[in-house]
PDB file of N, CA and C in Angstrom:
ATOM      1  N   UNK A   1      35.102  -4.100  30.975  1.00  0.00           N
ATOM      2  CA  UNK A   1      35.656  -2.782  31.229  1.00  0.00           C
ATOM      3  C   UNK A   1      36.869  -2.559  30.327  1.00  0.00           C
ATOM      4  N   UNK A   2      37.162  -1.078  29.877  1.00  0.00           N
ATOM      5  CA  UNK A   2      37.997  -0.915  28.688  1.00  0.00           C
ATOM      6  C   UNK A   2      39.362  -0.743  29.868  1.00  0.00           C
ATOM      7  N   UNK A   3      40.724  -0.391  29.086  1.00  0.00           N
ATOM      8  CA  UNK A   3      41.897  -0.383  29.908  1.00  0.00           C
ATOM      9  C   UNK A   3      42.265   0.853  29.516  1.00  0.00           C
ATOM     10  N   UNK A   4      41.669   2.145  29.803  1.00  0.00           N
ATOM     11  CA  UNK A   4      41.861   3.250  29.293  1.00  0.00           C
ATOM     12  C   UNK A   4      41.212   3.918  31.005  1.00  0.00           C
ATOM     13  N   UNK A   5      41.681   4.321  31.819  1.00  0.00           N
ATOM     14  CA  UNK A   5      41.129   5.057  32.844  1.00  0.00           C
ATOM     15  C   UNK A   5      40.480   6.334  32.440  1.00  0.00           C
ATOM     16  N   UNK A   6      40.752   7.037  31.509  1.00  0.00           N
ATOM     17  CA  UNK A   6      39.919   8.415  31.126  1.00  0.00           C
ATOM     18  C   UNK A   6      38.753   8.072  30.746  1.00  0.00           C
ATOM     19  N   UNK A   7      38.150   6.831  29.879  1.00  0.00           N
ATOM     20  CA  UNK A   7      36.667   6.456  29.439  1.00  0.00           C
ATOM     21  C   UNK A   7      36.357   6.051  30.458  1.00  0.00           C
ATOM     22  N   UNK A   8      36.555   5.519  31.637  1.00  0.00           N
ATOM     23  CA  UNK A   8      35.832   5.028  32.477  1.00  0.00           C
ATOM     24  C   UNK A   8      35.238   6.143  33.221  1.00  0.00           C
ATOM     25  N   UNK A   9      33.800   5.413  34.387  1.00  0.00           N
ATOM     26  CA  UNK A   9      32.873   6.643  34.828  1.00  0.00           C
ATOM     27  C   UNK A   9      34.073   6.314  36.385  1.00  0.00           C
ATOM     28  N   UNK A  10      33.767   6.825  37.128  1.00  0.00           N
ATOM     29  CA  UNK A  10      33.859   7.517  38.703  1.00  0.00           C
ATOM     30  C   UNK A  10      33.908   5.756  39.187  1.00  0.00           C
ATOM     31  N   UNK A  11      32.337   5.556  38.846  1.00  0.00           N
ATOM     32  CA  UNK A  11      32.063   4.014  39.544  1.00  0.00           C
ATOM     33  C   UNK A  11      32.476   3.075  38.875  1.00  0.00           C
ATOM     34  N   UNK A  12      33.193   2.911  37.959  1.00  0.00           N
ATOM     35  CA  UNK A  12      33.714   1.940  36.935  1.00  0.00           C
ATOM     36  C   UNK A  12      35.132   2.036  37.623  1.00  0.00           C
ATOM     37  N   UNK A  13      35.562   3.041  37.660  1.00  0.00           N
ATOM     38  CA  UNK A  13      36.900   2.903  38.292  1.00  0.00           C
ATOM     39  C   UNK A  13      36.925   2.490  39.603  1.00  0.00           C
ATOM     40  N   UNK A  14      36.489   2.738  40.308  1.00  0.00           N
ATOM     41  CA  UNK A  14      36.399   2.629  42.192  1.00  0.00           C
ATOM     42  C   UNK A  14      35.787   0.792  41.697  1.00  0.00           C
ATOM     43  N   UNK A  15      34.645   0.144  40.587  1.00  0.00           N
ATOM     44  CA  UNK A  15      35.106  -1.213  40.743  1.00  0.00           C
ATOM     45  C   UNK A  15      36.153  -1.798  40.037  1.00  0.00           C
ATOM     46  N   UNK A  16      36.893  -1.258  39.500  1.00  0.00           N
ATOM     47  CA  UNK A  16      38.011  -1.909  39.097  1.00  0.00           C
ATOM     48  C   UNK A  16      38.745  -1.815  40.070  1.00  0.00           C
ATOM     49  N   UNK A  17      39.374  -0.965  40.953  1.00  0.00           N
ATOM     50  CA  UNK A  17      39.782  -0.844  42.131  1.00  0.00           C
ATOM     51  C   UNK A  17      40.020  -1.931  42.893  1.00  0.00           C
ATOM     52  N   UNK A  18      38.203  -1.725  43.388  1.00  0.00           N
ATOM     53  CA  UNK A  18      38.154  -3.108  44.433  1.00  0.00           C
ATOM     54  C   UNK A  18      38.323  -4.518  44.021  1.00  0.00           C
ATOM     55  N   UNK A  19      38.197  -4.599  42.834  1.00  0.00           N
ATOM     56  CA  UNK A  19      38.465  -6.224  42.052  1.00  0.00           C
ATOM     57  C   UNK A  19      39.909  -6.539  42.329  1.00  0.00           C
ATOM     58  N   UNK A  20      40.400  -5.702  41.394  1.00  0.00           N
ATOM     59  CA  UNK A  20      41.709  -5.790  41.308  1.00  0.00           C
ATOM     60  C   UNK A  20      43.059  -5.442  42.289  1.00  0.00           C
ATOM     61  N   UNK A  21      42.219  -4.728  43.417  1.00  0.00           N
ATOM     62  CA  UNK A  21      43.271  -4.258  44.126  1.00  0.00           C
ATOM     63  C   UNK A  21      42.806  -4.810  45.734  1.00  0.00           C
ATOM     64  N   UNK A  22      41.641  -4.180  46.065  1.00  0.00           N
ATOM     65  CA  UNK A  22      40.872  -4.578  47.580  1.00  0.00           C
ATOM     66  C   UNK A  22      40.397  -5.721  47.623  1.00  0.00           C
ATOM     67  N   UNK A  23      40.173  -6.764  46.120  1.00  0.00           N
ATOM     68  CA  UNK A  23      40.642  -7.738  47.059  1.00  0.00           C
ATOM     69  C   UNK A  23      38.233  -8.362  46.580  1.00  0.00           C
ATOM     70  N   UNK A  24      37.710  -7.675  46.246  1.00  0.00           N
ATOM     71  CA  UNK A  24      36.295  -7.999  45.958  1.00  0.00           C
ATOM     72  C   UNK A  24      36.147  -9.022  44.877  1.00  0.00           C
ATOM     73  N   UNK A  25      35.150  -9.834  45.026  1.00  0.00           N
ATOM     74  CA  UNK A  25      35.664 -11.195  44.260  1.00  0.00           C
ATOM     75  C   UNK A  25      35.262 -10.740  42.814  1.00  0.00           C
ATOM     76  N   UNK A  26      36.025 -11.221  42.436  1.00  0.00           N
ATOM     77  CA  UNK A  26      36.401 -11.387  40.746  1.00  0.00           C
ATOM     78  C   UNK A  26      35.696 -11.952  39.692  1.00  0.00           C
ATOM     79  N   UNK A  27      34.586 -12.678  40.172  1.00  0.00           N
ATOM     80  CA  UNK A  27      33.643 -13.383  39.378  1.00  0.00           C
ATOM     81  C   UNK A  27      32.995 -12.310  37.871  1.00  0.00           C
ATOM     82  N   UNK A  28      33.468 -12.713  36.352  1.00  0.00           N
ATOM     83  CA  UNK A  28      32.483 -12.183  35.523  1.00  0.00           C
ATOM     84  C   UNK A  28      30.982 -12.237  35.947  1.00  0.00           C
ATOM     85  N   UNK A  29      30.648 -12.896  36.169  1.00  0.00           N
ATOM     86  CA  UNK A  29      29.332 -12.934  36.241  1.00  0.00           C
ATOM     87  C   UNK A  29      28.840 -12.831  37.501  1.00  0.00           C
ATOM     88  N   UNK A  30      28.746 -10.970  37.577  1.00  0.00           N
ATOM     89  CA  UNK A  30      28.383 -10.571  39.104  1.00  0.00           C
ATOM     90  C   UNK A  30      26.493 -10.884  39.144  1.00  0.00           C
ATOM     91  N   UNK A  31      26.418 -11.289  40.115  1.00  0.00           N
ATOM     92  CA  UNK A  31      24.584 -11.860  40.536  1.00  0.00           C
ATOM     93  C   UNK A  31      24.131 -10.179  40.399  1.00  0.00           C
ATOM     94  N   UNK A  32      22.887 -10.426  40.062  1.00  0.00           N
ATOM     95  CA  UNK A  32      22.220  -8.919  40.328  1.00  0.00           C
ATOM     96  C   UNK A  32      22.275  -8.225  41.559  1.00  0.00           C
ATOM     97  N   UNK A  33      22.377  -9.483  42.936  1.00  0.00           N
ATOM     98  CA  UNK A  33      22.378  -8.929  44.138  1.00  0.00           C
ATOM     99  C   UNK A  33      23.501  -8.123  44.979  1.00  0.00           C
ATOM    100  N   UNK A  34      24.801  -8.918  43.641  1.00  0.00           N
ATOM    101  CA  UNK A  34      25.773  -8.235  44.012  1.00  0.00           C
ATOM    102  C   UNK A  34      25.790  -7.263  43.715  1.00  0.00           C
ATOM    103  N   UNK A  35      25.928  -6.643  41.996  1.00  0.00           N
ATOM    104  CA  UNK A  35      26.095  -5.035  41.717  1.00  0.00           C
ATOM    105  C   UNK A  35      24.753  -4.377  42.631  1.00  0.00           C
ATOM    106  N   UNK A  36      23.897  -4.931  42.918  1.00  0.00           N
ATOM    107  CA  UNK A  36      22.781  -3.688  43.576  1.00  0.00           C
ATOM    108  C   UNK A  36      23.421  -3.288  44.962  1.00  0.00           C
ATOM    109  N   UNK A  37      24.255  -4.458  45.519  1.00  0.00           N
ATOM    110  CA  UNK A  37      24.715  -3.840  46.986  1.00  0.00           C
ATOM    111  C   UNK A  37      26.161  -3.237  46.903  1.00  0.00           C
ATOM    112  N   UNK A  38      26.891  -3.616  45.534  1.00  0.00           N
ATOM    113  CA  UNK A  38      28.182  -2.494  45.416  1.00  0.00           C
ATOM    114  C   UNK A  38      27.160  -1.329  44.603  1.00  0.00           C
ATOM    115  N   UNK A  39      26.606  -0.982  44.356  1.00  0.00           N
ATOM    116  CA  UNK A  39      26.192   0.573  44.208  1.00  0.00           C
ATOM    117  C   UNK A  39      25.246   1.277  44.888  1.00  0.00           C
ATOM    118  N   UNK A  40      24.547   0.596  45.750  1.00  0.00           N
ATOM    119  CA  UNK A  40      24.345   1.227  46.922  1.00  0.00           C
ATOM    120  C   UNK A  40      25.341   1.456  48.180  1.00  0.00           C
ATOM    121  N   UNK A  41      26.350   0.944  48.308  1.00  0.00           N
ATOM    122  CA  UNK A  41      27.123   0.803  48.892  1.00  0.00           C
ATOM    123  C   UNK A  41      27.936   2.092  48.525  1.00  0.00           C
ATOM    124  N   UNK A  42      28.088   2.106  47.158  1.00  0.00           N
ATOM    125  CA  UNK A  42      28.768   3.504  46.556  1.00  0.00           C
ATOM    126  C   UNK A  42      28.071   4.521  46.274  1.00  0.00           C
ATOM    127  N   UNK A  43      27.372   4.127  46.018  1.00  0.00           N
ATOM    128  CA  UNK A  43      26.483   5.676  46.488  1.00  0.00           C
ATOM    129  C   UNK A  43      26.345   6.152  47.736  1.00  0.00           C
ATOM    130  N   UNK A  44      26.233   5.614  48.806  1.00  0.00           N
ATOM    131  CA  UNK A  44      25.999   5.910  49.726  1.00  0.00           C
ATOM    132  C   UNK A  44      27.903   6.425  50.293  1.00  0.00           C
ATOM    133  N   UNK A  45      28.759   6.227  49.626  1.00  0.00           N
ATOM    134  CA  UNK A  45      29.708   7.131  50.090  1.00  0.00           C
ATOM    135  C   UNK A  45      31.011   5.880  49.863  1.00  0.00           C
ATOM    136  N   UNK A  46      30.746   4.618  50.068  1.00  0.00           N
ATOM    137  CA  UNK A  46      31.725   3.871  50.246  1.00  0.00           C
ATOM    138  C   UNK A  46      32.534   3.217  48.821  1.00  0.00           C
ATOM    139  N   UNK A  47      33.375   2.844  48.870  1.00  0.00           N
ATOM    140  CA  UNK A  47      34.306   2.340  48.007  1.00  0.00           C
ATOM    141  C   UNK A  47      34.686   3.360  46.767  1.00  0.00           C
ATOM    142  N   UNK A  48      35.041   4.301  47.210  1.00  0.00           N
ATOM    143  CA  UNK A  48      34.856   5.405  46.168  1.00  0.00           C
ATOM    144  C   UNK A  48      36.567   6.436  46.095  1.00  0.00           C
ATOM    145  N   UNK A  49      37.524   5.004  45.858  1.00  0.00           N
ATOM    146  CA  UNK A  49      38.838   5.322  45.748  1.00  0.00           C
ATOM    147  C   UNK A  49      39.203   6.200  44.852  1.00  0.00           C
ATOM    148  N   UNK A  50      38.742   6.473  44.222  1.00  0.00           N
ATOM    149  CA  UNK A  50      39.562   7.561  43.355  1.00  0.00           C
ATOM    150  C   UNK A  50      39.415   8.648  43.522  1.00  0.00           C
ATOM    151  N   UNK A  51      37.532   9.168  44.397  1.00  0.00           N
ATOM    152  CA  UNK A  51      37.431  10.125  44.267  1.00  0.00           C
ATOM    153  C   UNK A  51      38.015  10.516  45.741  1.00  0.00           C
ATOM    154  N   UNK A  52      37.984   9.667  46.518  1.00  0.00           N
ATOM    155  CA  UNK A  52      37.997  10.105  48.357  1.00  0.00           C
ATOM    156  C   UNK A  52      38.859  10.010  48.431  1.00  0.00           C
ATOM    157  N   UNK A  53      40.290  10.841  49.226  1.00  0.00           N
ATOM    158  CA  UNK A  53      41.471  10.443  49.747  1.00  0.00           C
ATOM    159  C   UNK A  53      41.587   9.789  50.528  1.00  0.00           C
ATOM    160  N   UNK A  54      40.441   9.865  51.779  1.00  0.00           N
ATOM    161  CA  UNK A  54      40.603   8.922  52.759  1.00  0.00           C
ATOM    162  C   UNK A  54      40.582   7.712  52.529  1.00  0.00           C
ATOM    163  N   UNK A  55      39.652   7.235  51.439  1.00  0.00           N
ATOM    164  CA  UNK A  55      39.333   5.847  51.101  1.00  0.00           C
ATOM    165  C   UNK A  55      40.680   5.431  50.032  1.00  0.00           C
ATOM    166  N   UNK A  56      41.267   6.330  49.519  1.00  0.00           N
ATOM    167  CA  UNK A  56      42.911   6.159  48.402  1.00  0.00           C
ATOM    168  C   UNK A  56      43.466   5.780  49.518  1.00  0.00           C
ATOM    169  N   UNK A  57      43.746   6.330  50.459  1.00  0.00           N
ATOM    170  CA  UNK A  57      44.623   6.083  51.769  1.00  0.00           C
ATOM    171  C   UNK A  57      44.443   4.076  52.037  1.00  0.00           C
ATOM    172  N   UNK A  58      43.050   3.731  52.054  1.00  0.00           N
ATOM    173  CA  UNK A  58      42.761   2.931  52.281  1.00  0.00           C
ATOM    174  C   UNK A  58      43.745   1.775  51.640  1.00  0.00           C
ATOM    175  N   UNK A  59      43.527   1.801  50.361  1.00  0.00           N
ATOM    176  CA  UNK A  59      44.162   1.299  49.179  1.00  0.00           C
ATOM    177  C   UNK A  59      46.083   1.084  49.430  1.00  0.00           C
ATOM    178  N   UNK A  60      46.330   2.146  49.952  1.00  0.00           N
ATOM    179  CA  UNK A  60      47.902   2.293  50.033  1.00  0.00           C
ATOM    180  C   UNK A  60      47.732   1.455  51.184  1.00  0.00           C
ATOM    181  N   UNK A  61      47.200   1.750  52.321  1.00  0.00           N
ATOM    182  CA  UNK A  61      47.323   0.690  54.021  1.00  0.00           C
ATOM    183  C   UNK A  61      47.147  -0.997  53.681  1.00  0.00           C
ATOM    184  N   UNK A  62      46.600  -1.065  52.522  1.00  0.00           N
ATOM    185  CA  UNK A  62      46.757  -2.884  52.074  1.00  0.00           C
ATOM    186  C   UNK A  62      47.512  -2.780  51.483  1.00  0.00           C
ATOM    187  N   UNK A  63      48.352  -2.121  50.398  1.00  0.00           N
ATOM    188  CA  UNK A  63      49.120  -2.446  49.960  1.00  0.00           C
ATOM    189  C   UNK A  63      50.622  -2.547  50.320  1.00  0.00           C
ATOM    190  N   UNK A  64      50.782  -1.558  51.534  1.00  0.00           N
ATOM    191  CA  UNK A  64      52.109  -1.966  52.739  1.00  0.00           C
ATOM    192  C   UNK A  64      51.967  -2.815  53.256  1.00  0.00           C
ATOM    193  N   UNK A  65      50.491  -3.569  54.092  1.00  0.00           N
ATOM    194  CA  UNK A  65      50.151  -4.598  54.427  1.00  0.00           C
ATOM    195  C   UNK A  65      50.483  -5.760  53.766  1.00  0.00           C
ATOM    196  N   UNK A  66      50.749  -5.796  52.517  1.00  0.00           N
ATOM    197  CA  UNK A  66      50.720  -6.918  51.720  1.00  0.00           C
ATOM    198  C   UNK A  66      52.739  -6.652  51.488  1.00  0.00           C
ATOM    199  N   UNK A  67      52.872  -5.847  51.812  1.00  0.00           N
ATOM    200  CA  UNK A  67      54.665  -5.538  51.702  1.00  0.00           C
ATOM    201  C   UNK A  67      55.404  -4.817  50.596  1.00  0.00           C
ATOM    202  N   UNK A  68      54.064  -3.876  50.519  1.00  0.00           N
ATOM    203  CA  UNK A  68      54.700  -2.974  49.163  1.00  0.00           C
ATOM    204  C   UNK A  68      54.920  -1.784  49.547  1.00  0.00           C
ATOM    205  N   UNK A  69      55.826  -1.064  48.577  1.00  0.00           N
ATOM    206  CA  UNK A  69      56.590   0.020  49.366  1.00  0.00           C
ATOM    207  C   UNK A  69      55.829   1.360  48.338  1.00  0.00           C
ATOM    208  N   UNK A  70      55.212   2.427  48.750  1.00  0.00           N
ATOM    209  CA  UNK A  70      54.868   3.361  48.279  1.00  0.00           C
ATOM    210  C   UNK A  70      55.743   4.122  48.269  1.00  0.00           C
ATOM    211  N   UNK A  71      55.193   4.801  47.043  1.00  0.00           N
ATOM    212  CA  UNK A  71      56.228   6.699  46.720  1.00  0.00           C
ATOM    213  C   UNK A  71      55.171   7.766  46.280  1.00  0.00           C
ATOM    214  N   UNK A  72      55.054   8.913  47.290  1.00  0.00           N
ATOM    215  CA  UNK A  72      54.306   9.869  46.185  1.00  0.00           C
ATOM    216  C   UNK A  72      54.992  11.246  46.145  1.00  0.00           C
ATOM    217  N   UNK A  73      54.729  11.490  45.313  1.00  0.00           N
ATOM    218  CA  UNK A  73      55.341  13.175  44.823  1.00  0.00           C
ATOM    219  C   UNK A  73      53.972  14.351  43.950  1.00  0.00           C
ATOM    220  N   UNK A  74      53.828  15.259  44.564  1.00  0.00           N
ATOM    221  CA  UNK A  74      53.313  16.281  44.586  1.00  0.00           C
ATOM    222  C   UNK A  74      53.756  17.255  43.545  1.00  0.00           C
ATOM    223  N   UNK A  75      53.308  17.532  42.598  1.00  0.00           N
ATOM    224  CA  UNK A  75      54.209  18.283  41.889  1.00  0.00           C
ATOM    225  C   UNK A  75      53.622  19.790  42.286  1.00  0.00           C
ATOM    226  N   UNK A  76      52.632  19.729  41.919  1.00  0.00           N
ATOM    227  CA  UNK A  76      51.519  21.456  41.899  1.00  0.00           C
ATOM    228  C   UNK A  76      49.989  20.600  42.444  1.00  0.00           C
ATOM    229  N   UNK A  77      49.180  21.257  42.788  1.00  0.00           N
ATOM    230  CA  UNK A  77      47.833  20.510  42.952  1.00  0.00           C
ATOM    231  C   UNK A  77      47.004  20.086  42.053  1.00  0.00           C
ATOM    232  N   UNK A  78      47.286  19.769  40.786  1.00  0.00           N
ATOM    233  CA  UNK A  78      46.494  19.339  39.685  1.00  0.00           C
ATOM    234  C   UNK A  78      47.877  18.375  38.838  1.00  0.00           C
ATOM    235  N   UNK A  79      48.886  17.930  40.365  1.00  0.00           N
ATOM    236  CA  UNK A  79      49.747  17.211  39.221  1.00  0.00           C
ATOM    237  C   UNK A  79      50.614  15.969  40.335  1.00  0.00           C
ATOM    238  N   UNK A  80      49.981  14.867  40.107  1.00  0.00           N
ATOM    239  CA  UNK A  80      50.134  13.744  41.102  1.00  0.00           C
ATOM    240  C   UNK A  80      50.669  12.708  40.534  1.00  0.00           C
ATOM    241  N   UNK A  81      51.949  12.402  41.782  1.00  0.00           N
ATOM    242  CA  UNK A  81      52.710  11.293  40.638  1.00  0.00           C
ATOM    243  C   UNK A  81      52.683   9.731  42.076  1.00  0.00           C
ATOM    244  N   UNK A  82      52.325   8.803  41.156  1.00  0.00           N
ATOM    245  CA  UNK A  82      53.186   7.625  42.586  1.00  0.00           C
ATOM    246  C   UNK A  82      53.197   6.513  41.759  1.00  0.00           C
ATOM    247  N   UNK A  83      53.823   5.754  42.891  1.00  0.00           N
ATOM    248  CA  UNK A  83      54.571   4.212  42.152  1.00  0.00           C
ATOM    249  C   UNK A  83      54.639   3.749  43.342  1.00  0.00           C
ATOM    250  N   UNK A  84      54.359   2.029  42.916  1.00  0.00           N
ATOM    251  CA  UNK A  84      53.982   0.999  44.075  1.00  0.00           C
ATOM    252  C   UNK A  84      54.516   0.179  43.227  1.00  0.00           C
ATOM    253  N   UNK A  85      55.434  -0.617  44.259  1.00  0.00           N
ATOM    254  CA  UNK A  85      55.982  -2.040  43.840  1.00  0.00           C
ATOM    255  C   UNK A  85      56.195  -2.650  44.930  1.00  0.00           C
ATOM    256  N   UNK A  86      56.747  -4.136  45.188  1.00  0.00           N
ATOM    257  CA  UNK A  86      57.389  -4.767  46.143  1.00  0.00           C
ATOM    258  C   UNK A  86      58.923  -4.790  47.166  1.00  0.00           C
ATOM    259  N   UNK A  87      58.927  -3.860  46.388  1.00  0.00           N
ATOM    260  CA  UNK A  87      60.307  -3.467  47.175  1.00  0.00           C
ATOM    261  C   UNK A  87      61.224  -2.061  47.074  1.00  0.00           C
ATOM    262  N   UNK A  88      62.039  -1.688  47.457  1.00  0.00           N
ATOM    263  CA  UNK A  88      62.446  -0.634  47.231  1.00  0.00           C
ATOM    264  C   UNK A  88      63.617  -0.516  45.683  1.00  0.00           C
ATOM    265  N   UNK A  89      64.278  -1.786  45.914  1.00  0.00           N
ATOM    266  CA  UNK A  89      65.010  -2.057  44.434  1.00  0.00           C
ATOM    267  C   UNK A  89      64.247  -2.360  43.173  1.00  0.00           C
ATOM    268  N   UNK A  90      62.755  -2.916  43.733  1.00  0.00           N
ATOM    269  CA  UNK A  90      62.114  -2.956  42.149  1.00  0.00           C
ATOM    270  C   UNK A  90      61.448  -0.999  42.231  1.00  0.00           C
ATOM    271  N   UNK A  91      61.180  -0.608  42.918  1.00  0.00           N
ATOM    272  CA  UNK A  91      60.365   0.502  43.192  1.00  0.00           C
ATOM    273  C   UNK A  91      61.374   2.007  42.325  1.00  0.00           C
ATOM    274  N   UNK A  92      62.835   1.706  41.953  1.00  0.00           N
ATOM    275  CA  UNK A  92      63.348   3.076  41.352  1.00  0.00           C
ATOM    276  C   UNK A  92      63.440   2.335  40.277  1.00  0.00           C
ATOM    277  N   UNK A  93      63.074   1.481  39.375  1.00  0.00           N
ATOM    278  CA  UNK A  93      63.154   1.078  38.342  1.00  0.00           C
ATOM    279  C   UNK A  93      61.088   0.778  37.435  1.00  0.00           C
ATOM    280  N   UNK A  94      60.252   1.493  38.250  1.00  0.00           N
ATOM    281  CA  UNK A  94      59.067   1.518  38.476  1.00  0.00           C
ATOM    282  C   UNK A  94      58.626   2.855  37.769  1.00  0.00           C
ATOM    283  N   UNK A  95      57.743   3.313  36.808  1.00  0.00           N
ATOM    284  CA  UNK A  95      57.588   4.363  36.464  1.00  0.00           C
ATOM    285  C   UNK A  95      56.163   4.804  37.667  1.00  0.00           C
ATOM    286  N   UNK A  96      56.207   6.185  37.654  1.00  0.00           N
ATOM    287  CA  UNK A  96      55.197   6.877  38.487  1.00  0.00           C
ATOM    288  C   UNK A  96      54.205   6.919  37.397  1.00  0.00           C
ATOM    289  N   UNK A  97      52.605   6.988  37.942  1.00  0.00           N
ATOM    290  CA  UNK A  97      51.203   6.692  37.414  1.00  0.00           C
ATOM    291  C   UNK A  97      50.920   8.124  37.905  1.00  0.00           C
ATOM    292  N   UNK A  98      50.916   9.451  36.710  1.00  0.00           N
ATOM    293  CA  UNK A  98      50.561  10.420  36.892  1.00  0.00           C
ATOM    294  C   UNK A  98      49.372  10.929  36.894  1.00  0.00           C
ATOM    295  N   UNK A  99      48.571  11.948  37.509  1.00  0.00           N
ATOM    296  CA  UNK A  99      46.997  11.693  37.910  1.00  0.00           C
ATOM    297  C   UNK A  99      47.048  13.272  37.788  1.00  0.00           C
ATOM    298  N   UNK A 100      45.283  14.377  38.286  1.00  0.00           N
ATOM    299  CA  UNK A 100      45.315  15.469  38.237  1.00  0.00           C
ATOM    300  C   UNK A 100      45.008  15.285  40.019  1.00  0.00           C
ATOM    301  N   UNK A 101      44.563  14.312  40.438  1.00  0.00           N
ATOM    302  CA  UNK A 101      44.555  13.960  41.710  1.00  0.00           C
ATOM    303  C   UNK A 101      45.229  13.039  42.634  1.00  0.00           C
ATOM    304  N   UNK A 102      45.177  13.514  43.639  1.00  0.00           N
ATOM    305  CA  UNK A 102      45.822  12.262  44.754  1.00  0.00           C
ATOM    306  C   UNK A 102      45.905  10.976  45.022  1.00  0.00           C
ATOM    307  N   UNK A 103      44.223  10.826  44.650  1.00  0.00           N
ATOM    308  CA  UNK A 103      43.693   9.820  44.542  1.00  0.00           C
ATOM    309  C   UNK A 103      43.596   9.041  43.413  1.00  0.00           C
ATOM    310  N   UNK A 104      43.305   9.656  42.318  1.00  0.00           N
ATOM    311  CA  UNK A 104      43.534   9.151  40.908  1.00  0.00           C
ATOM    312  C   UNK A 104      44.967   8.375  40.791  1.00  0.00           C
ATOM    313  N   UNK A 105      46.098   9.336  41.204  1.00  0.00           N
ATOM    314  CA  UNK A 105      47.560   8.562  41.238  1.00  0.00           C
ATOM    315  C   UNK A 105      47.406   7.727  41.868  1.00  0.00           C
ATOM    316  N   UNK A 106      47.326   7.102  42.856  1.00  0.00           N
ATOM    317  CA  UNK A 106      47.568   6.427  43.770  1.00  0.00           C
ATOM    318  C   UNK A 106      46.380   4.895  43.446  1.00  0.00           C
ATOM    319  N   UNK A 107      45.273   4.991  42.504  1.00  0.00           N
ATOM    320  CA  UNK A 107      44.196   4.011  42.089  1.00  0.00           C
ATOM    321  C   UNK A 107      45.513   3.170  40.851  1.00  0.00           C
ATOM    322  N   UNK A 108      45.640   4.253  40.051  1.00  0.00           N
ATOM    323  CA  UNK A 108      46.398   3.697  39.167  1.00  0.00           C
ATOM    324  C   UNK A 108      47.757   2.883  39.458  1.00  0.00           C
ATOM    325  N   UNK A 109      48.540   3.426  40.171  1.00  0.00           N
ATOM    326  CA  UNK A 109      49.746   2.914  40.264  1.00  0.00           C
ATOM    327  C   UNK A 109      49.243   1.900  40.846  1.00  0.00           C
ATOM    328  N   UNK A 110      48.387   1.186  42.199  1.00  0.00           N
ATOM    329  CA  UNK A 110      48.048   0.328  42.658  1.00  0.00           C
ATOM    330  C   UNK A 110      47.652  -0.984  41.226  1.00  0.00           C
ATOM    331  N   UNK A 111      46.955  -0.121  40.503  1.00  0.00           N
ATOM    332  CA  UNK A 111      45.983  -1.401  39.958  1.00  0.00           C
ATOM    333  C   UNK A 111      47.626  -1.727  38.917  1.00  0.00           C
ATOM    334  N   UNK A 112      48.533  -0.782  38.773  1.00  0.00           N
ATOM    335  CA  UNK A 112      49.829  -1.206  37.867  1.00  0.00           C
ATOM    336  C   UNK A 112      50.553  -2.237  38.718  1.00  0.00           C
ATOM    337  N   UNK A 113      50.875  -2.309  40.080  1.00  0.00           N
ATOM    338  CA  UNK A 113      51.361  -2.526  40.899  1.00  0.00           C
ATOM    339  C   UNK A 113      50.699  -4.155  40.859  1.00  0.00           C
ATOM    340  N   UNK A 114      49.836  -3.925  40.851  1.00  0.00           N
ATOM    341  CA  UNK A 114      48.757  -5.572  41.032  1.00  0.00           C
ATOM    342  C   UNK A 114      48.477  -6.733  39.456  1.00  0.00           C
ATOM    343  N   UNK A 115      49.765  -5.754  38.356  1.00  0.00           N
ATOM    344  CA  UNK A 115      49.543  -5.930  37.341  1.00  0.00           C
ATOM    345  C   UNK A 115      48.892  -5.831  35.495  1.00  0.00           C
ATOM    346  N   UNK A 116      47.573  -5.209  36.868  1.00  0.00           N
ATOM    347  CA  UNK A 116      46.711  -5.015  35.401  1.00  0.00           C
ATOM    348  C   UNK A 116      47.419  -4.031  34.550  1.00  0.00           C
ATOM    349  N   UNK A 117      47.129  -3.733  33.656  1.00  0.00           N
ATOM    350  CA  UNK A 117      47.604  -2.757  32.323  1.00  0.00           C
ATOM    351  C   UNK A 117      46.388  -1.514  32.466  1.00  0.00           C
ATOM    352  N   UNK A 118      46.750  -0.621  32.667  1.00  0.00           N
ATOM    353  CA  UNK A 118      45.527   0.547  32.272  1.00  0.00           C
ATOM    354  C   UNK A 118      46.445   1.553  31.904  1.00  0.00           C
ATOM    355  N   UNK A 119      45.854   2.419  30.636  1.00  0.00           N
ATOM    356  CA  UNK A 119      46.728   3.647  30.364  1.00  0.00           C
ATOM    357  C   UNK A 119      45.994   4.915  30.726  1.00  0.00           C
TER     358      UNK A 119
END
């Protein structure tokens, strides 16, 4: 997978997501049985963080769980900003992961938050 979130599809992102953020095992070399039951699984509605708020929501509830402190800001409805870190003193020194969605912000800053690099 490239580190550019705009080339990626819908379902490329929602599994980078779950790898990197929810926690789905990490193995390169997914079995056939696996990708057939993460995309039926996503098709059928589930793991589909970027596009679902409810399921973005999801994403933020492990990541307080795990003791990280969220921020989001709203600018207009096509203009979404947030930042996730471990604390509140690393968190204003944290740039916000700007999105056209709710959910989009909130995938990104997570997977920044967890390290990976995506622009």
């Amino acid at each position: 997978m490239n580190n550019t979130w705009s080339n990626l599809t819908s379902f490329e992102r929602n599994l980078l997501v779950g790898i990197k953020v929810m926690d789905f095992p990490n193995n390169k070399n997914f079995s056939d049985d696996w990708k057939n039951s993460f995309t039926y699984h996503h098709d059928l509605g589930m793991w589909n963080y970027s596009t679902n708020p409810r399921q973005a929501y999801d994403v933020i509830e492990k990541l307080i769980d795990e003791g990280h402190v969220v921020e989001i800001k709203i600018h207009n409805l096509k203009q979404f900003f947030c930042r996730i870190a471990l604390s509140t003193e690393i968190l204003s020194g944290t740039s916000f992961s700007e999105a056209e969605s709710f959910q989009e912000s909130i995938c990104l800053a997570a997977l920044r938050a967890k390290g990976y690099v995506i622009t």
